[in-house]
PDB file of N, CA and C in Angstrom:
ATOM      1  N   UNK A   1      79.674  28.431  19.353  1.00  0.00           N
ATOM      2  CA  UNK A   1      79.022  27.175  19.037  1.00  0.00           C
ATOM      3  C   UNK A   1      78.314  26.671  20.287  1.00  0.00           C
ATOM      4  N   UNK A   2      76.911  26.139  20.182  1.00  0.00           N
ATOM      5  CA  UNK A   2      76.530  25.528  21.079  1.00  0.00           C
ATOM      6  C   UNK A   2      75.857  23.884  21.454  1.00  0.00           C
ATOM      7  N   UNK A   3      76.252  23.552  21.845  1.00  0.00           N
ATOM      8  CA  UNK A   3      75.933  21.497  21.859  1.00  0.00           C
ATOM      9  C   UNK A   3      74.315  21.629  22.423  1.00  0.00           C
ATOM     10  N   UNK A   4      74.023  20.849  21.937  1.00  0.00           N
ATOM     11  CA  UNK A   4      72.603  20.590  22.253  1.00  0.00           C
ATOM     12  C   UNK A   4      72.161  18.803  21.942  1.00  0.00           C
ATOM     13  N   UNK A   5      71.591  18.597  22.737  1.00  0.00           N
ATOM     14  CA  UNK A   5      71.252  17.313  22.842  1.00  0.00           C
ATOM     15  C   UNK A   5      69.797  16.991  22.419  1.00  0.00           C
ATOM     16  N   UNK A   6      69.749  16.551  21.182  1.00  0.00           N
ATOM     17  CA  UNK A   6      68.670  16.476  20.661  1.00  0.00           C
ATOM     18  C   UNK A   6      67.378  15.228  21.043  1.00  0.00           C
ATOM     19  N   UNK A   7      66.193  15.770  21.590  1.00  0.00           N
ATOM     20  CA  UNK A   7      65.401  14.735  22.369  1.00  0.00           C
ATOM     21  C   UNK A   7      63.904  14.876  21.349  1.00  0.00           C
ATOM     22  N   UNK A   8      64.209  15.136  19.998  1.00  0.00           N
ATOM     23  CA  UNK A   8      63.317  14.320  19.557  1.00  0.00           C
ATOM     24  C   UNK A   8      62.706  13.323  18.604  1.00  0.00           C
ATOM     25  N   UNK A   9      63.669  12.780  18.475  1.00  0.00           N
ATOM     26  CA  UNK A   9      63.642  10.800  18.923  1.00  0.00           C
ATOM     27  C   UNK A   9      64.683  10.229  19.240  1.00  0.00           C
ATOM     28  N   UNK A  10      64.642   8.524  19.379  1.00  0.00           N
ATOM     29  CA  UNK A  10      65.865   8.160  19.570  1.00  0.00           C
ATOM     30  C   UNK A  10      66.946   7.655  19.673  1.00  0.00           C
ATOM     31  N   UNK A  11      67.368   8.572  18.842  1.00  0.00           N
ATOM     32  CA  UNK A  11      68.903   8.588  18.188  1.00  0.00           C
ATOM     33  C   UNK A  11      69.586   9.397  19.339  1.00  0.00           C
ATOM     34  N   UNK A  12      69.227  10.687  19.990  1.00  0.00           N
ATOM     35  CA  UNK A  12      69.873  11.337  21.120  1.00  0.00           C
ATOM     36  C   UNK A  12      71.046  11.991  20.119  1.00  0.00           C
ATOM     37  N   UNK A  13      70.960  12.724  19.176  1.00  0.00           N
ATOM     38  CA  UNK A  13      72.074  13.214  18.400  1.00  0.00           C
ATOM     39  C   UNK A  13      72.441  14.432  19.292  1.00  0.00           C
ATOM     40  N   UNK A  14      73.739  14.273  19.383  1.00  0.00           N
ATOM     41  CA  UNK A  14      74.720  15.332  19.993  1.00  0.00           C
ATOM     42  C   UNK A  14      74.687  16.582  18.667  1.00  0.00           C
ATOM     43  N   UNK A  15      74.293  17.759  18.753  1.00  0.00           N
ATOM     44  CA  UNK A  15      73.778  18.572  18.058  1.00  0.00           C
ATOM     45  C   UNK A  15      75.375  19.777  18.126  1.00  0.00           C
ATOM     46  N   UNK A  16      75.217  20.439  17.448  1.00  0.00           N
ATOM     47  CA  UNK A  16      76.768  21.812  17.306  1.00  0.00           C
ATOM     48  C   UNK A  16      75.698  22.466  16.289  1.00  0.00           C
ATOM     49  N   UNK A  17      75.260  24.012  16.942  1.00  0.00           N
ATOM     50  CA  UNK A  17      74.700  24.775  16.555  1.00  0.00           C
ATOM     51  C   UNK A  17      75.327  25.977  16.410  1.00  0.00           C
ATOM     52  N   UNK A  18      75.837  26.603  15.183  1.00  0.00           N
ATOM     53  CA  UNK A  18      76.450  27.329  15.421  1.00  0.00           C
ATOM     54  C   UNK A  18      75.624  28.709  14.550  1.00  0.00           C
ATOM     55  N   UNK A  19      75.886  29.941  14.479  1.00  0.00           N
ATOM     56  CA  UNK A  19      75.166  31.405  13.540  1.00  0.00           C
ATOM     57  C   UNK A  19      76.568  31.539  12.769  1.00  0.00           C
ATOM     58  N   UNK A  20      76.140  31.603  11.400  1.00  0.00           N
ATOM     59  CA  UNK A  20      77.287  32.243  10.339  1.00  0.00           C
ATOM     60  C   UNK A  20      76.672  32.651   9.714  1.00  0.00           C
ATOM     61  N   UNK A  21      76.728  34.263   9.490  1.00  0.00           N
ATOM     62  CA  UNK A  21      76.510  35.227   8.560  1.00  0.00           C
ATOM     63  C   UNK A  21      74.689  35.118   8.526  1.00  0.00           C
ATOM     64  N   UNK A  22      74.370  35.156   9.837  1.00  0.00           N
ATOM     65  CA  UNK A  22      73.169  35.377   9.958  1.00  0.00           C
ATOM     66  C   UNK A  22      72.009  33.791   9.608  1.00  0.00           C
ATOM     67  N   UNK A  23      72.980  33.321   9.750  1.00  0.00           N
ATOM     68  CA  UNK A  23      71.919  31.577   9.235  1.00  0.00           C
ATOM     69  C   UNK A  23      72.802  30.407  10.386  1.00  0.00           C
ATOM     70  N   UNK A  24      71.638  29.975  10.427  1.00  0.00           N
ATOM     71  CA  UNK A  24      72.026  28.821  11.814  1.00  0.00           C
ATOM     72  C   UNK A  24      72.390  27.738  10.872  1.00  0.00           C
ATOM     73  N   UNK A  25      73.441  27.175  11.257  1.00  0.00           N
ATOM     74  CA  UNK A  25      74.531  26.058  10.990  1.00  0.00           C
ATOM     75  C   UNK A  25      74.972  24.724  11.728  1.00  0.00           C
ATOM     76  N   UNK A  26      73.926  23.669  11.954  1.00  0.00           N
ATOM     77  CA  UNK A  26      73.749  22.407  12.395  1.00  0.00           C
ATOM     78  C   UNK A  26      74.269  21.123  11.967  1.00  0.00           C
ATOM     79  N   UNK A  27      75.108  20.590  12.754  1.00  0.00           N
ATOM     80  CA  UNK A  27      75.989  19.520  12.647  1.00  0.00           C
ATOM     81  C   UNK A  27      75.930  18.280  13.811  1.00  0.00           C
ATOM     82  N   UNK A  28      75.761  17.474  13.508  1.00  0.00           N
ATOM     83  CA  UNK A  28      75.828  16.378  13.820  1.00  0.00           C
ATOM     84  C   UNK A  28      74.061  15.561  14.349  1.00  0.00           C
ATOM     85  N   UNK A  29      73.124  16.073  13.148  1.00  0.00           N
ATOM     86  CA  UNK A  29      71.823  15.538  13.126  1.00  0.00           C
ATOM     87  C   UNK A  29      72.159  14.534  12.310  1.00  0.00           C
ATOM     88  N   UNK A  30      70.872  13.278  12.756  1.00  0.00           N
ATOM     89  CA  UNK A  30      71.219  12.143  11.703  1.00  0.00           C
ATOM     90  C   UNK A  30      70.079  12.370  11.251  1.00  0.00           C
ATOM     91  N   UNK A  31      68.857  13.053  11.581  1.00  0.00           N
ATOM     92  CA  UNK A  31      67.778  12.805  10.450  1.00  0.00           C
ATOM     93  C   UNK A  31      67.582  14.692  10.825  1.00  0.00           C
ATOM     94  N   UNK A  32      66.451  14.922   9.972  1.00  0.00           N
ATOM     95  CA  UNK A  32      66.079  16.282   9.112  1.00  0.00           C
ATOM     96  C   UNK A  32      65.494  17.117  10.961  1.00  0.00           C
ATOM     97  N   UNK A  33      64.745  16.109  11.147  1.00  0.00           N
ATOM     98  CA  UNK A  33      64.053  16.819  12.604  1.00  0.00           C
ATOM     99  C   UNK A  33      65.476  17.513  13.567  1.00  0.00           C
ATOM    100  N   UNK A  34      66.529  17.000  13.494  1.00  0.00           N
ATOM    101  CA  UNK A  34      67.141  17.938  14.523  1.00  0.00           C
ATOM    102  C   UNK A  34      67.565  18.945  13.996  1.00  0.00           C
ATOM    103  N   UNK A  35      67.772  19.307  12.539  1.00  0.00           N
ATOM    104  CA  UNK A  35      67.982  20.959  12.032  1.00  0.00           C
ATOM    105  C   UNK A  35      66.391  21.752  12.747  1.00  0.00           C
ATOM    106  N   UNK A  36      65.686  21.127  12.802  1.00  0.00           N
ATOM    107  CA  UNK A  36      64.266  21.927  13.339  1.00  0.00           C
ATOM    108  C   UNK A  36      64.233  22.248  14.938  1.00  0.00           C
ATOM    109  N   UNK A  37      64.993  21.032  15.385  1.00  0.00           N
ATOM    110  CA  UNK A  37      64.903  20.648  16.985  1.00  0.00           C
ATOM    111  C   UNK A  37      66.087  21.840  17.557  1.00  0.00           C
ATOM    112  N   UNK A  38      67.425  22.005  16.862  1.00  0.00           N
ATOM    113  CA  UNK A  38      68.304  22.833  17.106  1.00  0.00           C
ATOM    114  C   UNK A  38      67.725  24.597  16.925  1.00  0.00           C
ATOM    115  N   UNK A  39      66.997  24.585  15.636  1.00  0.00           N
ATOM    116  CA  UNK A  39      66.767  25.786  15.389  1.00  0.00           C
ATOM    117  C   UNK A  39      65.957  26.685  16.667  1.00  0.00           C
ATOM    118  N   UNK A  40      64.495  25.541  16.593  1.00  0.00           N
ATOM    119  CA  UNK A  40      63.627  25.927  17.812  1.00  0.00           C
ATOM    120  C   UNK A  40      64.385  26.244  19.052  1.00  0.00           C
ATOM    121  N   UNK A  41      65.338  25.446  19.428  1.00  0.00           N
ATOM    122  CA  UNK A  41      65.674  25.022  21.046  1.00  0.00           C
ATOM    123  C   UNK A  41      66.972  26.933  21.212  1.00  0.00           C
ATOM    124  N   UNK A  42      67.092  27.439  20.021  1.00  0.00           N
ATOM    125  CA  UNK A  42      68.463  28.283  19.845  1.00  0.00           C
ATOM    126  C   UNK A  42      67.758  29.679  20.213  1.00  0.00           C
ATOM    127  N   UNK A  43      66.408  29.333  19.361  1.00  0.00           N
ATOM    128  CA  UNK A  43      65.761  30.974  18.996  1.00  0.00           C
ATOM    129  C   UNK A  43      63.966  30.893  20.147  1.00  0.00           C
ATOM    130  N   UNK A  44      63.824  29.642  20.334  1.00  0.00           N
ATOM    131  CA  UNK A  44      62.958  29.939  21.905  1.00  0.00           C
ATOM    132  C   UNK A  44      62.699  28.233  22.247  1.00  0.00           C
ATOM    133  N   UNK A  45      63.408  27.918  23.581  1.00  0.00           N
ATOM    134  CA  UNK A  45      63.499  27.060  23.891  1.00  0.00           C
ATOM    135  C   UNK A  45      61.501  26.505  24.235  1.00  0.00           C
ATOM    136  N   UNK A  46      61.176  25.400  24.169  1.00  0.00           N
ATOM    137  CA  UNK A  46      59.506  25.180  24.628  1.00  0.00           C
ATOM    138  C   UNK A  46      59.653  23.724  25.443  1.00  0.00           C
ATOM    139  N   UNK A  47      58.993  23.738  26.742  1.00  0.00           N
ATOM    140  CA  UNK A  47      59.344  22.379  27.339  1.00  0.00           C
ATOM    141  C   UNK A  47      57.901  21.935  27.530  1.00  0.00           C
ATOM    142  N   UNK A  48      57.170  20.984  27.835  1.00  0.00           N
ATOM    143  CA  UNK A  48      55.671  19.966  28.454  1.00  0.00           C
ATOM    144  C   UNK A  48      56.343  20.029  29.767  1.00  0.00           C
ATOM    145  N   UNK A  49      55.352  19.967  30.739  1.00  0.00           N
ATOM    146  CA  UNK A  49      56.184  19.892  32.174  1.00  0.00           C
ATOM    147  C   UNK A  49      55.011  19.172  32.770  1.00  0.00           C
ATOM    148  N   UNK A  50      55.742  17.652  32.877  1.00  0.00           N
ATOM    149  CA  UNK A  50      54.318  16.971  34.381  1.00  0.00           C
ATOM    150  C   UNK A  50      54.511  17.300  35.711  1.00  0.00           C
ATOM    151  N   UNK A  51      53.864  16.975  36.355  1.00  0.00           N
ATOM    152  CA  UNK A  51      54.350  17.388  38.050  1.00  0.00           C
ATOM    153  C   UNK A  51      52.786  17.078  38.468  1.00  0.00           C
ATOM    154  N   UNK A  52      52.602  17.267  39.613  1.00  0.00           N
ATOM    155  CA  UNK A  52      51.391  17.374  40.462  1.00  0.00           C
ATOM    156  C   UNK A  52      50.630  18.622  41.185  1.00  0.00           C
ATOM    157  N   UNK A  53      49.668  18.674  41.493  1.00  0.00           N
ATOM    158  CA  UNK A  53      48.907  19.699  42.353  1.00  0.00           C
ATOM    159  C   UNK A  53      48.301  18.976  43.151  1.00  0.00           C
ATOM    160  N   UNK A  54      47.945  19.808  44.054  1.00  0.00           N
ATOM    161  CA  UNK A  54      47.180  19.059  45.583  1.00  0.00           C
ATOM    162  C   UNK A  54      45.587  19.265  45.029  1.00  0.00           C
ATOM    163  N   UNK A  55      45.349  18.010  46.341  1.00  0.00           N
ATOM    164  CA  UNK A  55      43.525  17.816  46.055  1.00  0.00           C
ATOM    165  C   UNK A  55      43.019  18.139  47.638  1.00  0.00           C
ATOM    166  N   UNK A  56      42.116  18.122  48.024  1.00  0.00           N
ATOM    167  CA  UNK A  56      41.251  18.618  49.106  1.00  0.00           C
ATOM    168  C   UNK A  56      41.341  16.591  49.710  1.00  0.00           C
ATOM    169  N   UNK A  57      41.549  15.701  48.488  1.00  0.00           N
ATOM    170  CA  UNK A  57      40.966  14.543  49.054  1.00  0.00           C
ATOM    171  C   UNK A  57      41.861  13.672  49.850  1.00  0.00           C
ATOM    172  N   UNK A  58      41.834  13.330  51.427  1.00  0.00           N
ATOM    173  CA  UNK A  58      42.978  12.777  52.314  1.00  0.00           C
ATOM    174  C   UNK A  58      43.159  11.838  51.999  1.00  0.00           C
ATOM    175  N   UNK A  59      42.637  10.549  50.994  1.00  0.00           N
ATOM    176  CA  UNK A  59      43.001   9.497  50.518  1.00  0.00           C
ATOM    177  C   UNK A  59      44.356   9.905  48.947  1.00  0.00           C
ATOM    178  N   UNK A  60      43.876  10.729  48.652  1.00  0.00           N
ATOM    179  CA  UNK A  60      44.540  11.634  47.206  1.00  0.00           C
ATOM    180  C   UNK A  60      45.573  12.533  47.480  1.00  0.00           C
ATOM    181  N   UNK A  61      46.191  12.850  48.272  1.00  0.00           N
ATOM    182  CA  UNK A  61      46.454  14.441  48.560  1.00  0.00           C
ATOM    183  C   UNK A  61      47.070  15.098  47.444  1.00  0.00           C
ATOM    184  N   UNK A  62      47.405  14.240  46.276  1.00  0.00           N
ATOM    185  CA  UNK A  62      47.750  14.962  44.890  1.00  0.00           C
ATOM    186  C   UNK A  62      47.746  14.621  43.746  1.00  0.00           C
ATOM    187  N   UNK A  63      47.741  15.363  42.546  1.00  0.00           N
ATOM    188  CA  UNK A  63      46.973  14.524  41.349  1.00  0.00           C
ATOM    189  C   UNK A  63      47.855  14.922  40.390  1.00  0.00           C
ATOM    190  N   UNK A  64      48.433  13.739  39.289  1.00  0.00           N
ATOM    191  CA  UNK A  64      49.046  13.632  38.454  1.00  0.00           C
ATOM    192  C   UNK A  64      48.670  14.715  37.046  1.00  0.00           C
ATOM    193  N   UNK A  65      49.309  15.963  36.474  1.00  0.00           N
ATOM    194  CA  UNK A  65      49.080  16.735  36.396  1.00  0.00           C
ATOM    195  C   UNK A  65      49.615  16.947  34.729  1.00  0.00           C
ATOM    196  N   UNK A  66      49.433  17.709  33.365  1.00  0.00           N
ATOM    197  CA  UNK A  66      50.728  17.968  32.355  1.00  0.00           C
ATOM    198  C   UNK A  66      50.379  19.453  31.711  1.00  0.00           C
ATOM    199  N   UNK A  67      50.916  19.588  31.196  1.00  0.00           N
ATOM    200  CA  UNK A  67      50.434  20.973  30.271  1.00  0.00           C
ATOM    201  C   UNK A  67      50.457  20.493  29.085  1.00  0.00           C
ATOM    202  N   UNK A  68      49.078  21.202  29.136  1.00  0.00           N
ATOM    203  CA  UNK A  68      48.106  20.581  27.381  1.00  0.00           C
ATOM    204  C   UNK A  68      48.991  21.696  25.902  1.00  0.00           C
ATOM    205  N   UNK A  69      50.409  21.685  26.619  1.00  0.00           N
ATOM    206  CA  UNK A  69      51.096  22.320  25.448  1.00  0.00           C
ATOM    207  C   UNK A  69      52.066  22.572  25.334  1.00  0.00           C
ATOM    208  N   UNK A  70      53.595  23.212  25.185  1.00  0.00           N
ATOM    209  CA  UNK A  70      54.540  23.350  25.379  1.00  0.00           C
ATOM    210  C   UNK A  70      54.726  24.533  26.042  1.00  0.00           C
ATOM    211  N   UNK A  71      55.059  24.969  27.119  1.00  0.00           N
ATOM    212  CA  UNK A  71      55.517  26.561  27.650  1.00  0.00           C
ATOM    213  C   UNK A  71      56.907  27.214  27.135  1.00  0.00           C
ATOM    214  N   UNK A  72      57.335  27.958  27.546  1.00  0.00           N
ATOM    215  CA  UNK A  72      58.752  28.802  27.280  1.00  0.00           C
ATOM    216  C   UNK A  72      59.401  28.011  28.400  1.00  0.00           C
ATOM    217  N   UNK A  73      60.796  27.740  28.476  1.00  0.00           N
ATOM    218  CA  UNK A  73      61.337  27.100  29.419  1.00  0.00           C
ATOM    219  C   UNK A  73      61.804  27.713  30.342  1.00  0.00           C
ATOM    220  N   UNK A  74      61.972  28.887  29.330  1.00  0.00           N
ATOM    221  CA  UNK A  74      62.021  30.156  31.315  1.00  0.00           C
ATOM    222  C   UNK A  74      60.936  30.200  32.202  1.00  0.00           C
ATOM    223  N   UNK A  75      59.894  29.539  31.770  1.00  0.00           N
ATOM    224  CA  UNK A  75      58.578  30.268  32.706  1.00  0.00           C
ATOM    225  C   UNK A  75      58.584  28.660  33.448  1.00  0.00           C
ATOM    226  N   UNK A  76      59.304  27.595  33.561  1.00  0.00           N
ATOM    227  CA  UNK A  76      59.235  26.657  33.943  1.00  0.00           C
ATOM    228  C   UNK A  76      58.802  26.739  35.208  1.00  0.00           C
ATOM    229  N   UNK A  77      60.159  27.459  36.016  1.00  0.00           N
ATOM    230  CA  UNK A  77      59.980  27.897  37.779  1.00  0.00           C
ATOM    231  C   UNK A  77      58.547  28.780  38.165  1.00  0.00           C
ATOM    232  N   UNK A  78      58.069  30.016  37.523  1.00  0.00           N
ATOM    233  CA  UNK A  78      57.231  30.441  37.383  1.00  0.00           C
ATOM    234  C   UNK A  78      55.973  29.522  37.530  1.00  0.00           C
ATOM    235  N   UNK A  79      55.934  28.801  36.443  1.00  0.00           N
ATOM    236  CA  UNK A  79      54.927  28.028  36.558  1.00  0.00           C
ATOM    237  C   UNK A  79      54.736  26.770  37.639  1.00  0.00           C
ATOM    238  N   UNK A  80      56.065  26.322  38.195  1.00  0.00           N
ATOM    239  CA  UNK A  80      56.076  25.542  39.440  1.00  0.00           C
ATOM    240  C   UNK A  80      55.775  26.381  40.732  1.00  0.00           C
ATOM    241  N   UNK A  81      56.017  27.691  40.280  1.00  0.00           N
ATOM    242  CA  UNK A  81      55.251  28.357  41.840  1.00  0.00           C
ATOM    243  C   UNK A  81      53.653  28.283  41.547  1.00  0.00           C
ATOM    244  N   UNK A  82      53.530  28.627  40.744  1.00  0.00           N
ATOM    245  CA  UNK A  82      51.599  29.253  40.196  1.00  0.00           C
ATOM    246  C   UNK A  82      50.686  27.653  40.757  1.00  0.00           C
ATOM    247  N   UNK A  83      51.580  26.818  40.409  1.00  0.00           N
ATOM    248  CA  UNK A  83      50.652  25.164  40.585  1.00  0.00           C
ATOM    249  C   UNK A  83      51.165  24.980  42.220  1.00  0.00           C
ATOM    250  N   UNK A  84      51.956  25.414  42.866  1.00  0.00           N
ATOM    251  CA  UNK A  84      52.004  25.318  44.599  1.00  0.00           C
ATOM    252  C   UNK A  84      50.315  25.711  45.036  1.00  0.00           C
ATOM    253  N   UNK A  85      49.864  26.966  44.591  1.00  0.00           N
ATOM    254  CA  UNK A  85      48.529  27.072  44.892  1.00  0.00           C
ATOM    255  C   UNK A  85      47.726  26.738  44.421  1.00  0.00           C
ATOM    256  N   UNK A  86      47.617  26.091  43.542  1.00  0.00           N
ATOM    257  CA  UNK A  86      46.571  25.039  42.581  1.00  0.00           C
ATOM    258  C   UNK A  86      45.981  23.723  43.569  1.00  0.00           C
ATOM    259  N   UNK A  87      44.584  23.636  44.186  1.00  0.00           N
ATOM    260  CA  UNK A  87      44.224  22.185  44.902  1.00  0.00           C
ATOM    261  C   UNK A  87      42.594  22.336  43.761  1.00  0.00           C
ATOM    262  N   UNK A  88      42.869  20.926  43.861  1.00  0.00           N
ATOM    263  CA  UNK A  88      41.630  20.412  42.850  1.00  0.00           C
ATOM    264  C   UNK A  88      40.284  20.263  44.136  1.00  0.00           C
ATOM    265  N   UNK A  89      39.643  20.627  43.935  1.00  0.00           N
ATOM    266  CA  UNK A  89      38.569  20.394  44.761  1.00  0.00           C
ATOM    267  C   UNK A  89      37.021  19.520  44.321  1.00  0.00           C
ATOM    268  N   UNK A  90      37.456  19.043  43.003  1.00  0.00           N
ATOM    269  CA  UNK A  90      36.602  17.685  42.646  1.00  0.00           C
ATOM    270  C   UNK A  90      37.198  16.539  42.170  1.00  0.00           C
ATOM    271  N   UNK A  91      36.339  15.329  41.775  1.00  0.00           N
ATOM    272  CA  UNK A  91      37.007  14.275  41.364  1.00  0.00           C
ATOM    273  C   UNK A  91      37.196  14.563  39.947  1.00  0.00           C
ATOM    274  N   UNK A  92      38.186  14.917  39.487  1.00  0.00           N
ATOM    275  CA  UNK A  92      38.773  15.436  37.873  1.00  0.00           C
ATOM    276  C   UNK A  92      39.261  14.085  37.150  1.00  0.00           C
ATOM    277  N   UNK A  93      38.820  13.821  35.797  1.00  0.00           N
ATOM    278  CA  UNK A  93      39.681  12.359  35.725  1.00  0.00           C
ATOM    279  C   UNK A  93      40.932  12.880  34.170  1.00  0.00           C
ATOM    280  N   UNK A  94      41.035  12.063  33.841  1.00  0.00           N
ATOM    281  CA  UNK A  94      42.343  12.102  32.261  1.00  0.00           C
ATOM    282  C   UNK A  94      41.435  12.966  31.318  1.00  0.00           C
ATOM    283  N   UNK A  95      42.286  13.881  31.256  1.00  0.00           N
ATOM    284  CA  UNK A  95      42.059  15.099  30.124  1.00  0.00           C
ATOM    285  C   UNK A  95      41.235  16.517  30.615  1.00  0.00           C
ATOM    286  N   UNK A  96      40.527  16.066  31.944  1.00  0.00           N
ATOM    287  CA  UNK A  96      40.002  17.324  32.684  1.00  0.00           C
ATOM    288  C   UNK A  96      41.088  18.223  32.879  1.00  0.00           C
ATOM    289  N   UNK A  97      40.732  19.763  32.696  1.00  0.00           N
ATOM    290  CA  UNK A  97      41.228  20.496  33.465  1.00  0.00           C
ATOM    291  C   UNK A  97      41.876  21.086  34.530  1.00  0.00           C
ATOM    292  N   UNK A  98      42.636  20.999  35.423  1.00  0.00           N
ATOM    293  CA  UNK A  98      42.887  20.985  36.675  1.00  0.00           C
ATOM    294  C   UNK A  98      43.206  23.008  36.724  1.00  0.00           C
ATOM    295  N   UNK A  99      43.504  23.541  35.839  1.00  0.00           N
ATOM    296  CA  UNK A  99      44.054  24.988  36.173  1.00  0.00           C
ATOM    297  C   UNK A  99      44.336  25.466  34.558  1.00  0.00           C
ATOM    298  N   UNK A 100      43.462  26.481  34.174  1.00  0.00           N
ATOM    299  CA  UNK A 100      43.096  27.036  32.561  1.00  0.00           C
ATOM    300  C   UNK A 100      44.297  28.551  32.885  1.00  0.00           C
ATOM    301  N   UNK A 101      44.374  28.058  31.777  1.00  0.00           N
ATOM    302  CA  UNK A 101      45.287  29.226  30.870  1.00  0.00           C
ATOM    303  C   UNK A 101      46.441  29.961  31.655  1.00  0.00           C
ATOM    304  N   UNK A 102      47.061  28.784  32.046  1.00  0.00           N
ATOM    305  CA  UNK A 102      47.905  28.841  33.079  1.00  0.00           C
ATOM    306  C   UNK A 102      49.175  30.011  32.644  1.00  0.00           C
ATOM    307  N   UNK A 103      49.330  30.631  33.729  1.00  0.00           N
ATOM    308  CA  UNK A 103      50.157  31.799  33.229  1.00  0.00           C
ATOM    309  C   UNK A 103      50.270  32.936  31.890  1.00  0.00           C
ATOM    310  N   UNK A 104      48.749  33.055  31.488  1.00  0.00           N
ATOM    311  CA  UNK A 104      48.165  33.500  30.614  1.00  0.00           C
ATOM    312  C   UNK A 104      48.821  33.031  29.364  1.00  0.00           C
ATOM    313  N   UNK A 105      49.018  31.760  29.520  1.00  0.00           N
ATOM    314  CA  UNK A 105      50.349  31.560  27.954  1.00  0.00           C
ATOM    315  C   UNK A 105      48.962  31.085  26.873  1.00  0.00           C
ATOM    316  N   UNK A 106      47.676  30.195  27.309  1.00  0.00           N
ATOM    317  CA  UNK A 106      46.701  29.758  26.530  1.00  0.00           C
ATOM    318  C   UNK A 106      46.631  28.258  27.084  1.00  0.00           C
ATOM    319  N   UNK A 107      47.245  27.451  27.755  1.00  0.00           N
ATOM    320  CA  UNK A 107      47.736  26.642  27.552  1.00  0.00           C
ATOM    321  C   UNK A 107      47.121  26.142  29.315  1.00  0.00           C
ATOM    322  N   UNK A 108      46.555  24.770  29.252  1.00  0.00           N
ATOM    323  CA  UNK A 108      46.029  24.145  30.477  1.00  0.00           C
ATOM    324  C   UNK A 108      46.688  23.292  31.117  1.00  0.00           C
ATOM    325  N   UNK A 109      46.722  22.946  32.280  1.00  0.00           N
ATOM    326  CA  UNK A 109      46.864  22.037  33.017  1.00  0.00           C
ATOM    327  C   UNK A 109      46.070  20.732  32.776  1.00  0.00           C
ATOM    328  N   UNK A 110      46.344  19.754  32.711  1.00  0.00           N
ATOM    329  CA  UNK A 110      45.729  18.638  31.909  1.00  0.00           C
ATOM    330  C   UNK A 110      45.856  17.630  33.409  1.00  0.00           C
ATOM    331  N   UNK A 111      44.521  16.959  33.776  1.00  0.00           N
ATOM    332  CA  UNK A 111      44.853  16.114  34.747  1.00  0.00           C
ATOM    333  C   UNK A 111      44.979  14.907  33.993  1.00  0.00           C
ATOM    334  N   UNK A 112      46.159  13.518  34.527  1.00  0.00           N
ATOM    335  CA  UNK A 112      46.757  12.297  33.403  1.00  0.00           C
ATOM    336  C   UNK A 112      46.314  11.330  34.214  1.00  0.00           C
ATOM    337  N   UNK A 113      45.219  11.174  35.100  1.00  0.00           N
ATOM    338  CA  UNK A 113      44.905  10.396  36.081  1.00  0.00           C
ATOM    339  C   UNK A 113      43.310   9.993  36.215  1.00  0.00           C
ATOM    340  N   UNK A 114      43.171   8.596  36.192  1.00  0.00           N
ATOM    341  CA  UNK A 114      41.421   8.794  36.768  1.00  0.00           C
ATOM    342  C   UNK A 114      41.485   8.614  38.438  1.00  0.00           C
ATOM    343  N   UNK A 115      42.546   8.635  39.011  1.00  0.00           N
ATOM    344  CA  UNK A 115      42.136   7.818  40.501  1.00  0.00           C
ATOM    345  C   UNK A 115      41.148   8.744  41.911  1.00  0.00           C
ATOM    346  N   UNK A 116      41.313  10.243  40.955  1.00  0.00           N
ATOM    347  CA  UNK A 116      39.873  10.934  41.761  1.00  0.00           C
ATOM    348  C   UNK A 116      38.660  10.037  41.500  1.00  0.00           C
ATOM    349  N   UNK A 117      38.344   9.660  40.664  1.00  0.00           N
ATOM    350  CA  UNK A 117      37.266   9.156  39.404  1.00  0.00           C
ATOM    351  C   UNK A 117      37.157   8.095  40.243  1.00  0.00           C
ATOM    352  N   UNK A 118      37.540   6.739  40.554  1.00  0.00           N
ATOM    353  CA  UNK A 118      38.078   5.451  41.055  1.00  0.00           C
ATOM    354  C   UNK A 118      37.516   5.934  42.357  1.00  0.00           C
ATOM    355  N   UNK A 119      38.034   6.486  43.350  1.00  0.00           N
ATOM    356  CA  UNK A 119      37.440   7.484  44.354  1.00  0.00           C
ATOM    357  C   UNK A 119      36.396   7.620  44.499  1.00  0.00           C
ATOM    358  N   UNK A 120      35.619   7.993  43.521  1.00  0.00           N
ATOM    359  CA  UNK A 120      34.465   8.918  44.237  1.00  0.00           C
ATOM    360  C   UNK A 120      33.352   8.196  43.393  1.00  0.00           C
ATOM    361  N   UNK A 121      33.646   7.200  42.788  1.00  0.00           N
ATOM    362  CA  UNK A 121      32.881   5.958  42.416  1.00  0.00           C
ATOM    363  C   UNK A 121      32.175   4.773  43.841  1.00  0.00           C
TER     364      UNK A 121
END
């Protein structure tokens, strides 16, 4: 059996996921989404990850950053090394690009910030 803490919404249901006879077996959801939230999280975990990357700009030196999608949660670390070498070298504002198809998954780096923008105004 495995506990899982269900984060999506909130209620925060303490989740017991268990396999019998080949079918996943979920206990302690209060609404329908955590049989979905348990299933997903059992058979491939997917996380959004914000964080930052560096900019070239000495007023900026880093820019508020997300992925325009969910990754595998193993590739989390992976992907915190790949954005160490990531520096933006223009003024990028909310919803620009900062780093495409990051770790060949399909999936972008999303800048969540105008204050390059604010900047270079």
């Amino acid at each position: 059996m495995k506990e899982i803490l269900c984060i999506i919404c909130p209620n925060g249901c303490r989740l017991r996921a268990e396999e019998k006879g080949g079918e996943l077996k979920v206990a302690g959801n209060r609404c329908s989404r955590g049989i979905d939230f348990a299933r997903a999280e059992i058979i491939s975990p997917m996380r959004s990850v914000t964080t930052t990357v560096r900019t070239v700009f000495p007023d900026i030196p880093v820019l508020p950053v997300r992925t325009g999608g969910e990754i595998p949660k193993g590739k989390i670390l992976e992907l915190m090394q790949f954005l160490g070498g990531v520096t933006v070298k223009e003024p990028l504002g909310i919803g620009e690009t900062a780093a495409e198809n990051i770790l060949g998954l399909g999936i972008n780096m999303i800048v969540t910030s105008n204050i390059l923008k604010e900047l270079s105004s």
